[in-house]
Protein backbone atom coordinates (compact mmCIF):
# COMPACT_ATOMS: atom_id res chain seq x y z
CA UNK A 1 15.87 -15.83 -7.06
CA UNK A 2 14.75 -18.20 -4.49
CA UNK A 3 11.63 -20.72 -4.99
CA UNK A 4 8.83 -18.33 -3.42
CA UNK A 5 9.89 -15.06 -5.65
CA UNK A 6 9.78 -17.11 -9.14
CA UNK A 7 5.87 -17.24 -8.15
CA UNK A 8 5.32 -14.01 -8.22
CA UNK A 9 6.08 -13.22 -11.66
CA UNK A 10 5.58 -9.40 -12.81
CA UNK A 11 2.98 -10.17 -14.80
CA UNK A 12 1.30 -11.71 -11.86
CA UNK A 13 2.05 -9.09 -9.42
CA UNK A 14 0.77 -6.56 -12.19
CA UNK A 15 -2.72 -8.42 -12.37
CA UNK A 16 -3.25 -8.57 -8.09
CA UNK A 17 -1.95 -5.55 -6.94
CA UNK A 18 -4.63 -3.15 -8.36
CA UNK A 19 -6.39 0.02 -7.20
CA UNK A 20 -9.37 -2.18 -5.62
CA UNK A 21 -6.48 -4.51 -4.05
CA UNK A 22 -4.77 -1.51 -2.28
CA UNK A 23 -8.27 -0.37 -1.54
CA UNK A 24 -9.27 -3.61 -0.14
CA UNK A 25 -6.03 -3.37 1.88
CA UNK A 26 -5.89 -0.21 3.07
CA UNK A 27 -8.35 1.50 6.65
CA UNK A 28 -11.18 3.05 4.38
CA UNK A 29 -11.02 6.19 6.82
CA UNK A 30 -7.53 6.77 4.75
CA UNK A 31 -8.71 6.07 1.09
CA UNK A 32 -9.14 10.25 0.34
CA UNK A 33 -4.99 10.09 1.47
CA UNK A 34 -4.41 7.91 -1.29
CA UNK A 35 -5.29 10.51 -3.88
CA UNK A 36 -3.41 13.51 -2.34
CA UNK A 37 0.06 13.67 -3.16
CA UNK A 38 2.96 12.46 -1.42
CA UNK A 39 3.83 14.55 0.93
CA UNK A 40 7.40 13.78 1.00
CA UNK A 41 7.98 14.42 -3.13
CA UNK A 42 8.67 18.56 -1.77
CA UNK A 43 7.91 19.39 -5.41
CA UNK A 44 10.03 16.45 -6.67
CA UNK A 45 7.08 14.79 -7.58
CA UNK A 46 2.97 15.09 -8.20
CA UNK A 47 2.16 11.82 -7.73
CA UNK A 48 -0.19 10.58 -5.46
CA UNK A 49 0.12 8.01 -3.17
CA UNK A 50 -1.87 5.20 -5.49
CA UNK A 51 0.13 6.13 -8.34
CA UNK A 52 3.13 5.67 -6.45
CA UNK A 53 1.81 2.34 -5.11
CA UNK A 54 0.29 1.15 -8.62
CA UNK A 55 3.47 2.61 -10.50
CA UNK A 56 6.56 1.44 -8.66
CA UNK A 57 5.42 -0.03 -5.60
CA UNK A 58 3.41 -2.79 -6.59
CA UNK A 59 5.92 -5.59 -5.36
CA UNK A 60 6.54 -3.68 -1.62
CA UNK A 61 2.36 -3.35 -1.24
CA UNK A 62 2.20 -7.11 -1.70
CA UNK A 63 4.88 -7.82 0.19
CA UNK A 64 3.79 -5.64 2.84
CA UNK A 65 -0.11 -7.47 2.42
CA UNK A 66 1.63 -10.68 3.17
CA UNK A 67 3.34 -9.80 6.69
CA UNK A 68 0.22 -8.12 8.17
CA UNK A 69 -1.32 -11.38 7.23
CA UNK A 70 0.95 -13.31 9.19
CA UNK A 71 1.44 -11.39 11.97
CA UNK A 72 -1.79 -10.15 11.91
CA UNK A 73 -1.82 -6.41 11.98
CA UNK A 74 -5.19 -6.62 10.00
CA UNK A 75 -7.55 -4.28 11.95
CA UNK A 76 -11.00 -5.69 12.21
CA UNK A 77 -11.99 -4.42 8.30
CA UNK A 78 -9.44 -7.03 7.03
CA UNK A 79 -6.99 -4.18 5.75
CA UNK A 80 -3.82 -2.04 7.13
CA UNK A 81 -4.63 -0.65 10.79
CA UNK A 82 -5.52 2.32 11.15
CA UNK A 83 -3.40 4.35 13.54
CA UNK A 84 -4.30 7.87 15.21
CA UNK A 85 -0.72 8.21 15.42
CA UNK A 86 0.33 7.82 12.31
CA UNK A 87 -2.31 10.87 11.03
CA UNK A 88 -1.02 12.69 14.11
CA UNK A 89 2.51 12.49 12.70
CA UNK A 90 2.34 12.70 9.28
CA UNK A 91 0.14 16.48 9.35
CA UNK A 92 3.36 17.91 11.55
């Protein structure tokens, strides 16, 4: 564990990453696709996508946070750009 990762304890991580984080970090026009359910679970699962953030991918959305901050991805609301083609590809 290098020098960076022993700051981000669990506990720590736990406490940021929260339904109003990913909100805050995350194109409003796709907050309703956080509550539908992963459409890649093909009946293997009936989570939705913010359980599935808030329940095992809590370290990967932070980590993920971090590198649009520095390489600046942020679309003008401050969270993940939106992208028509992403939409476009996911509903085929």
């Amino acid at each position: 564990m290098g020098p960076a990762t022993a700051l981000w304890t669990e506990a720590k991580i736990d406490f940021t990453v929260t339904r109003e984080f990913v909100l805050k970090h995350v194109d409003p026009i796709l907050h309703p696709r956080l509550n539908s359910k992963i459409a890649f679970g093909e009946g293997l699962t009936d989570d939705t996508y913010i359980e599935w953030i808030l329940q095992r991918g809590r370290r990967l959305f932070l980590i993920l946070v971090e590198i649009e901050a520095a390489i600046g991805l942020a679309s003008p609301c401050g969270s993940f750009a939106y992208h028509k083609s992403t939409l476009k590809n996911s509903n085929s």
